[in-house]
C-alpha atoms as a PDB file:
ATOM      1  CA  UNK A   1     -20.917 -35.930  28.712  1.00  0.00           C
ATOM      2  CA  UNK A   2     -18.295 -34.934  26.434  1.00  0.00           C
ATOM      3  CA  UNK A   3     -18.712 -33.905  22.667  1.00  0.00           C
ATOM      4  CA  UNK A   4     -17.593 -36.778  20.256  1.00  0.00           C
ATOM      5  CA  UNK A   5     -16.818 -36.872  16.197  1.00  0.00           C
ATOM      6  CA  UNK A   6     -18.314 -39.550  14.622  1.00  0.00           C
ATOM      7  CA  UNK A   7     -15.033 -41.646  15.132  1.00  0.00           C
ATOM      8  CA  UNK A   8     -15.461 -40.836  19.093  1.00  0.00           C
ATOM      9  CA  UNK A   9     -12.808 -38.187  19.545  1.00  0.00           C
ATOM     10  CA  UNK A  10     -13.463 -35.621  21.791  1.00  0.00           C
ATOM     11  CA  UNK A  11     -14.737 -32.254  20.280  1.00  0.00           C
ATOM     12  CA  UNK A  12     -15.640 -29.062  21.532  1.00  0.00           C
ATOM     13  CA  UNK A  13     -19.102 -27.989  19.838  1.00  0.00           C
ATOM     14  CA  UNK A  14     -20.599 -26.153  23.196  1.00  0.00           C
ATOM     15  CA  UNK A  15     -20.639 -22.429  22.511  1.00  0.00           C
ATOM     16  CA  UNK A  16     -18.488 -19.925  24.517  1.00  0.00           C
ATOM     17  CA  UNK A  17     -18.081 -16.680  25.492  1.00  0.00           C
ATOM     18  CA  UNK A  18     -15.675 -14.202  24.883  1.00  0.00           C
ATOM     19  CA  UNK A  19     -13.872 -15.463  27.741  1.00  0.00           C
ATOM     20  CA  UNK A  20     -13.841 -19.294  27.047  1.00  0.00           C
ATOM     21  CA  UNK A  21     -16.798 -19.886  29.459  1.00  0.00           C
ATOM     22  CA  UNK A  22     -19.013 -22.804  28.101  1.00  0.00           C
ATOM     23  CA  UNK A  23     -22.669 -21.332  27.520  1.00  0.00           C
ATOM     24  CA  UNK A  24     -25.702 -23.751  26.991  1.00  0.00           C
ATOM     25  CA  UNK A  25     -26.203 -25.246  23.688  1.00  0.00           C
ATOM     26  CA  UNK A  26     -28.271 -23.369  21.157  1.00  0.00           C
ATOM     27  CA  UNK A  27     -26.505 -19.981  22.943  1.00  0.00           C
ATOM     28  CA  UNK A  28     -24.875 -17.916  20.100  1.00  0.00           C
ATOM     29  CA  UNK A  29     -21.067 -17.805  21.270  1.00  0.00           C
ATOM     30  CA  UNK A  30     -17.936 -16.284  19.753  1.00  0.00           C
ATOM     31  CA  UNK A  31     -16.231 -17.850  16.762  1.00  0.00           C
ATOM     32  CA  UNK A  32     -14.571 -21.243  17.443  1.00  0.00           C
ATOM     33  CA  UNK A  33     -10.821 -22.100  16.592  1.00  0.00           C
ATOM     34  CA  UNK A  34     -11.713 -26.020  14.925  1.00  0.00           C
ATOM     35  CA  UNK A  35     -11.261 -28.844  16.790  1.00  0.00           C
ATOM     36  CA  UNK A  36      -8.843 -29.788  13.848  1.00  0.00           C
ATOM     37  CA  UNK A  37      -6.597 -26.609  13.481  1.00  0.00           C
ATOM     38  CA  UNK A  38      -3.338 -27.562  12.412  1.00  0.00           C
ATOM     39  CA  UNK A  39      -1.192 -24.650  11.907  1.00  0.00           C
ATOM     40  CA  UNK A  40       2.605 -23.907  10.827  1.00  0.00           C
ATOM     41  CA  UNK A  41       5.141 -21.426  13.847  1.00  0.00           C
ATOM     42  CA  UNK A  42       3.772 -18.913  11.356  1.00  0.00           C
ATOM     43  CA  UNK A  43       0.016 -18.909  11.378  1.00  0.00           C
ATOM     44  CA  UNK A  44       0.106 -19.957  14.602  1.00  0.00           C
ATOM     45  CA  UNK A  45       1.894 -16.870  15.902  1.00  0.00           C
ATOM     46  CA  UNK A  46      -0.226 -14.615  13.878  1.00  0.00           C
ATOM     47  CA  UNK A  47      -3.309 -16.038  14.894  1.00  0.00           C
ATOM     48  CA  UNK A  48      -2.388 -15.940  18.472  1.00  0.00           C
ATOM     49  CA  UNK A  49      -1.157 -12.212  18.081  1.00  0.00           C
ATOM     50  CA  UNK A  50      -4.846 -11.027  16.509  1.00  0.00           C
ATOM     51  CA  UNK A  51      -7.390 -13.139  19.500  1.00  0.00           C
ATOM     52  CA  UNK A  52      -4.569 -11.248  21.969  1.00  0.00           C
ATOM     53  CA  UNK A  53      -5.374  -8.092  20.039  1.00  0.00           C
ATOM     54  CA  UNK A  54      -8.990  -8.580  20.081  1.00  0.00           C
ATOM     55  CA  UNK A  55      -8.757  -8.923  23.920  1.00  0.00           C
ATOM     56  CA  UNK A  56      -9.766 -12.526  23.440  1.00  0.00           C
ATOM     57  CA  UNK A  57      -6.998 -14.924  25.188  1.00  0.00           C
ATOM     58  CA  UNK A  58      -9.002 -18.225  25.233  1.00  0.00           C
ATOM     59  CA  UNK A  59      -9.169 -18.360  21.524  1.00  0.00           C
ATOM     60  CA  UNK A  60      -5.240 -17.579  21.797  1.00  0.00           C
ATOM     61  CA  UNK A  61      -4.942 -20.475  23.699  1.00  0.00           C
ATOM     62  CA  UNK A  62      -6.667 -22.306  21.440  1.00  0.00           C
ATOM     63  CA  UNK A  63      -4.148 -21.463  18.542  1.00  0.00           C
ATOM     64  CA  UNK A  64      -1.164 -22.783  20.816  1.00  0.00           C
ATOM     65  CA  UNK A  65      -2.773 -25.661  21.746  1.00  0.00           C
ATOM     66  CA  UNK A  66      -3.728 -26.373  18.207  1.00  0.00           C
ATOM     67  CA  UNK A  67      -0.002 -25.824  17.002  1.00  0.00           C
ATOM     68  CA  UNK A  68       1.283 -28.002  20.138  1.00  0.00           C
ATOM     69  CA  UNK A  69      -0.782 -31.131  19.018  1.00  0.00           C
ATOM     70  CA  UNK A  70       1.245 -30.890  15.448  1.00  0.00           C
ATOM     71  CA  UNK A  71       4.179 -29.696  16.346  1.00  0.00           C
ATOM     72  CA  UNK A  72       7.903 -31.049  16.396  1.00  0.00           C
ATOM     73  CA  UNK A  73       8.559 -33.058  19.125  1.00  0.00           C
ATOM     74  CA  UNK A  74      11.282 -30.159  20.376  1.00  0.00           C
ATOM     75  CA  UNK A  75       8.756 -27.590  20.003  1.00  0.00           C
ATOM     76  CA  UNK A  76       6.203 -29.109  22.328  1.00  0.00           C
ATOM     77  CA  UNK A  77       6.772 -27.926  25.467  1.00  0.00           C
ATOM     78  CA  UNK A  78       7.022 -24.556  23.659  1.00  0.00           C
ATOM     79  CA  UNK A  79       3.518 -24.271  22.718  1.00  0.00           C
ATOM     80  CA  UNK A  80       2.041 -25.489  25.975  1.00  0.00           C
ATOM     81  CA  UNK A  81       3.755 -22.937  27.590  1.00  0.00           C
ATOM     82  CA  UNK A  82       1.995 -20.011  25.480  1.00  0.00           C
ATOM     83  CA  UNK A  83      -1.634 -21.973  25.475  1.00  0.00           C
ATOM     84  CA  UNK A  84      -1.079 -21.829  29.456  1.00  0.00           C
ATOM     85  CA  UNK A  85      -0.067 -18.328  29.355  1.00  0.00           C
ATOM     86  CA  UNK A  86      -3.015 -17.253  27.549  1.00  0.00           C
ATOM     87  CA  UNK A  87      -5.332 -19.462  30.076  1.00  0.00           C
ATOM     88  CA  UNK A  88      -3.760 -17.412  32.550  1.00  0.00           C
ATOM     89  CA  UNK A  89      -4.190 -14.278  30.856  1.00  0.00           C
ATOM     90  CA  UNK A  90      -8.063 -15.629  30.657  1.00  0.00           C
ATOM     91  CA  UNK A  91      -8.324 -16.444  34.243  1.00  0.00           C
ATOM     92  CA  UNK A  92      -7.217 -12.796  35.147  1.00  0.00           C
ATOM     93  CA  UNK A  93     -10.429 -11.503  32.874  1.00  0.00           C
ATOM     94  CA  UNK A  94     -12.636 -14.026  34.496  1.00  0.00           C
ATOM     95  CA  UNK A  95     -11.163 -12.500  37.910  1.00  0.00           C
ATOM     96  CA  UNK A  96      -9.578 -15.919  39.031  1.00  0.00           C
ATOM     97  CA  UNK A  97      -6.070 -13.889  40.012  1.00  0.00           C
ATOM     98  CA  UNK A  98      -5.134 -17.212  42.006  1.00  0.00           C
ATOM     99  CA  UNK A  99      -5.691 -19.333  38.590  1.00  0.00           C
ATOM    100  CA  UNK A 100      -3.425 -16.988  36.382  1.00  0.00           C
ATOM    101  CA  UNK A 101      -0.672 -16.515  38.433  1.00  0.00           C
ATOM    102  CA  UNK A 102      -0.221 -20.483  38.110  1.00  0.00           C
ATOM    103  CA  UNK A 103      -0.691 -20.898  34.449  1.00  0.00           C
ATOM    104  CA  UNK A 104       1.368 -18.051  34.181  1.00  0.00           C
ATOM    105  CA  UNK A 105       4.295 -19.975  36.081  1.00  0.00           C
ATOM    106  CA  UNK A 106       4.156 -22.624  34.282  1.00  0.00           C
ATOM    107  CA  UNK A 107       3.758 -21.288  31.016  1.00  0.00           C
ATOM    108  CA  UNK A 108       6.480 -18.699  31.727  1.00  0.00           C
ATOM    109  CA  UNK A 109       8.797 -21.513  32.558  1.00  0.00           C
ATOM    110  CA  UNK A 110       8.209 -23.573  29.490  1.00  0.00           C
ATOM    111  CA  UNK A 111       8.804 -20.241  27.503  1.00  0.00           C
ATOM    112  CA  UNK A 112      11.839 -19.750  29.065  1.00  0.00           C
ATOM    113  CA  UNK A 113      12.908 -23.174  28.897  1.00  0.00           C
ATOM    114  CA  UNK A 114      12.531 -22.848  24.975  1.00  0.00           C
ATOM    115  CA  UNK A 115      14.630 -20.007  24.727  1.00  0.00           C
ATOM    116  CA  UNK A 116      15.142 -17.849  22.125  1.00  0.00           C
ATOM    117  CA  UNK A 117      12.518 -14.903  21.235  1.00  0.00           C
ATOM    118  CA  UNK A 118      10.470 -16.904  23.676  1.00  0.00           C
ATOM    119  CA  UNK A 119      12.363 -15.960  26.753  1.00  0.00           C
ATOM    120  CA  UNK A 120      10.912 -12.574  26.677  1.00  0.00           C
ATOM    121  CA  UNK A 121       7.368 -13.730  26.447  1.00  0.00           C
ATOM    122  CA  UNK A 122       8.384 -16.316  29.588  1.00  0.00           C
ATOM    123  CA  UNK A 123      10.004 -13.151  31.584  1.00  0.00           C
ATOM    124  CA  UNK A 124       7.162 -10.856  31.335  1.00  0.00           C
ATOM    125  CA  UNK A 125       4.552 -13.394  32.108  1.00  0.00           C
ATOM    126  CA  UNK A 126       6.377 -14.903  35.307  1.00  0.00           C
ATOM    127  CA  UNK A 127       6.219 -10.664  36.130  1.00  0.00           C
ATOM    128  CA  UNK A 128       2.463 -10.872  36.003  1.00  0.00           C
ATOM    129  CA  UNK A 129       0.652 -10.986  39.183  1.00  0.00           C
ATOM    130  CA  UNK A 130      -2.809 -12.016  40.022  1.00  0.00           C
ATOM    131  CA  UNK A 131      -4.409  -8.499  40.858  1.00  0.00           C
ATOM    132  CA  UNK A 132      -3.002  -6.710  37.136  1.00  0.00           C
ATOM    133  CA  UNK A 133      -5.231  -5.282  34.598  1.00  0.00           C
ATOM    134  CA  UNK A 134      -6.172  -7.790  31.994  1.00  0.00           C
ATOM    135  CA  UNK A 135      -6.179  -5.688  29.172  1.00  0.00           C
ATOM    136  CA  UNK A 136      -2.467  -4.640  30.001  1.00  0.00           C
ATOM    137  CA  UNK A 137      -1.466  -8.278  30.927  1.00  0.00           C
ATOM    138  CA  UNK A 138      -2.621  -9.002  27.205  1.00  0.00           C
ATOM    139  CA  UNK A 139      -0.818  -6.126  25.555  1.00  0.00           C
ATOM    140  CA  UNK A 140       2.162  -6.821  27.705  1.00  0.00           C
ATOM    141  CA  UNK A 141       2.321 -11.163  26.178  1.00  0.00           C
ATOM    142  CA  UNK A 142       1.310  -9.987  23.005  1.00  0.00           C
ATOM    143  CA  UNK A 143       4.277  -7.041  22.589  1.00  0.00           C
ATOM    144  CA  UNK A 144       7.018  -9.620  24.052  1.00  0.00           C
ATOM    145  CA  UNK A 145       5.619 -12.360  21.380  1.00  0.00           C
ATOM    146  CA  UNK A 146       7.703 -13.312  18.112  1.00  0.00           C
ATOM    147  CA  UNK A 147       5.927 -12.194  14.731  1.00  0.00           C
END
């Protein structure tokens, strides 16, 4: 069963790893990005840019996908496309190369579709393949991204 606030939205309160895997409750995990993040292109983008730079890409994700639930309509598909990156970038540390090389397709495409600064990131992740080192896949996103 699924984590609910009081009002019966879904929330995230199991811990995680480093790598986004779920541990059992009561487990000390890394840091959480809240349920109820809300941040501007700016924070956003910097947040992202220090989880990539701590080698942690799920929390990345978590930024985007925090910035695509309050973003502009037109920005959207945008910030979907760099939370799936960064799920691909953590499937490739889990060792799940079949799992990143499709979130980095679609992510990459999304990127791309934006335009922009964000072609770049879309380019070099579409270039990423499923056996790659993580560590370079994640300096790789994080050099190509705006900020």
């Amino acid at each position: 069963m699924r984590d609910r606030d009081p009002e019966g939205r879904p929330r995230n309160a199991r811990p995680r790893d480093a790598y986004g895997r779920p541990l059992p409750y009561g487990s000390p995990g890394v840091p959480r990005v809240p349920d109820d993040y809300a941040p501007t292109t700016e924070q956003a983008l910097a947040d992202g840019r220090r989880f990539l730079g701590e080698g942690m890409p799920f929390n990345a994700h978590e930024v985007f996908e925090g910035r695509w639930k309050c973003a502009p309509e037109d920005e959207r598909e945008l910030w979907q496309g760099l939370a799936q990156i960064c799920v691909g970038l953590t499937h490739l540390q889990r060792g799940n190369g079949r799992g990143a090389v499709t979130l980095f397709s679609r992510g990459a495409a999304k990127a791309q579709a934006y335009g922009g600064a964000y072609d770049a990131v879309g380019k070099a992740a579409s270039e990423l393949d499923g056996d790659g080192d993580p560590e370079a896949a994640i300096a790789l996103i994080m050099e190509k991204l705006p900020g």
